[in-house]
Structures are given as structure tokens and as C-alpha cells.
C-alpha atoms as a PDB file:
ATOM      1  CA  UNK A   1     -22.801 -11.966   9.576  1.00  0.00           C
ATOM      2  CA  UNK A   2     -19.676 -10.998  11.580  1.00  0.00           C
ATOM      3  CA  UNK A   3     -16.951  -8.438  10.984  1.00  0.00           C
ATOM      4  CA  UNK A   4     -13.273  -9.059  11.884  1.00  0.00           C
ATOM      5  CA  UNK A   5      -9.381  -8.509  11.033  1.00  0.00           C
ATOM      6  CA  UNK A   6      -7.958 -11.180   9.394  1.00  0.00           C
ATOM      7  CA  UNK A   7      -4.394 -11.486   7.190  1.00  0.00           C
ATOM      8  CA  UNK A   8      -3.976 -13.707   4.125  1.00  0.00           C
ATOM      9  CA  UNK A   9      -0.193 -14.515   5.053  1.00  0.00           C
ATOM     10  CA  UNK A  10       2.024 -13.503   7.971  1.00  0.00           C
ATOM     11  CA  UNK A  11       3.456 -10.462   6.126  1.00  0.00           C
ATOM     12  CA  UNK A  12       0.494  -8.747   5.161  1.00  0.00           C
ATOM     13  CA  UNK A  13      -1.909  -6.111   6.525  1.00  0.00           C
ATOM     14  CA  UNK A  14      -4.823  -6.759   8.334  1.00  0.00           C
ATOM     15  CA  UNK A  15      -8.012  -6.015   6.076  1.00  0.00           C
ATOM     16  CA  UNK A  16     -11.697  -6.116   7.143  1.00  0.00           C
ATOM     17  CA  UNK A  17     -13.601  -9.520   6.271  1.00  0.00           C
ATOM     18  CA  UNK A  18     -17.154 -10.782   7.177  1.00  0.00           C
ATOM     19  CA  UNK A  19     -18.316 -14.529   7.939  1.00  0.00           C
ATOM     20  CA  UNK A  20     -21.105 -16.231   8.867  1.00  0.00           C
ATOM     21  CA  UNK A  21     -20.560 -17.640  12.412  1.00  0.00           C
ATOM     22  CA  UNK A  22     -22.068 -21.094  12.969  1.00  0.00           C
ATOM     23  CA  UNK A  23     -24.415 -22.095  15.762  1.00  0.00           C
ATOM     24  CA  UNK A  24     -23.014 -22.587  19.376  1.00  0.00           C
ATOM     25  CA  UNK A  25     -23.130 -26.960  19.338  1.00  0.00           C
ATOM     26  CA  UNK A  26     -23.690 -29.081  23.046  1.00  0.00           C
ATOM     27  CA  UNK A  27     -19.679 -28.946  23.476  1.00  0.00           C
ATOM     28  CA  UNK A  28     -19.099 -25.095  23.015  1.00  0.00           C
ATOM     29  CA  UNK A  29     -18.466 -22.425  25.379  1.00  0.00           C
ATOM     30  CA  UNK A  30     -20.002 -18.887  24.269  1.00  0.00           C
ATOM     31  CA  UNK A  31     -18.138 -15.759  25.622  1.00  0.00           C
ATOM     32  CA  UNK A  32     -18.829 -12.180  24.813  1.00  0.00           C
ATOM     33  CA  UNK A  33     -15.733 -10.484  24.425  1.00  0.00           C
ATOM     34  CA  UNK A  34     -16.234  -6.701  25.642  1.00  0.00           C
ATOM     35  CA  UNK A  35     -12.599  -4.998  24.468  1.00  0.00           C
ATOM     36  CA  UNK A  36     -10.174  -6.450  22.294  1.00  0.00           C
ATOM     37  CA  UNK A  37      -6.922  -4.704  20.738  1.00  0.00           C
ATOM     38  CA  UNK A  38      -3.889  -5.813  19.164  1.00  0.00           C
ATOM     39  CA  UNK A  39      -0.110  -5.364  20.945  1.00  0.00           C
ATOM     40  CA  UNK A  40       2.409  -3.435  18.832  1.00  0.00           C
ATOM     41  CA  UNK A  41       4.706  -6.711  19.371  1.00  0.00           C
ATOM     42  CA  UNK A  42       2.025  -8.829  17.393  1.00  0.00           C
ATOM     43  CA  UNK A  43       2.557  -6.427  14.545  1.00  0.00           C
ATOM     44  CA  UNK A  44       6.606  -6.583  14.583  1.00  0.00           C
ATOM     45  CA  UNK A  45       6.442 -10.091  13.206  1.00  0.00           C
ATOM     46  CA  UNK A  46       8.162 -11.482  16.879  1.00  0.00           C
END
């Protein structure tokens, strides 16, 4: 199970969802991500 942000339309908040991730296939690339954030111009709408 993994945790994330996600918004149900471009005008609404960010909430907390969970989903199962599937298994990394032959043509995938895995990457850990080690810091994320999100830019106060992503939440201005543009």
C-alpha cells in the first residue's frame, strides 16, 4: 500500500489517498525519490 496527494479536479485540495502500486515489469525504471515538495506556483492554478 502507498500513501500520496492526489486532487479529484483541478480546483480542489489535495487530500491523502492510498493505492496499491503494481510490480516493476522488464520495461520499467525504479527510482527512489528521497525529497519531494510542491511549488507555491503549482498551487496558484498557473
Amino acid at each position: 500500500m502507498t500513501i500520496g496527494l492526489a486532487a479529484a479536479a483541478a480546483n480542489a485540495p489535495l487530500l491523502p489517498i492510498s493505492f496499491e502500486r503494481r510490480a516493476l515489469g522488464p520495461h520499467d525504471v525504479g527510482i527512489d525519490i528521497l525529497y519531494c515538495g510542491v511549488c507555491h506556483s503549482d498551487l496558484q492554478g498557473g
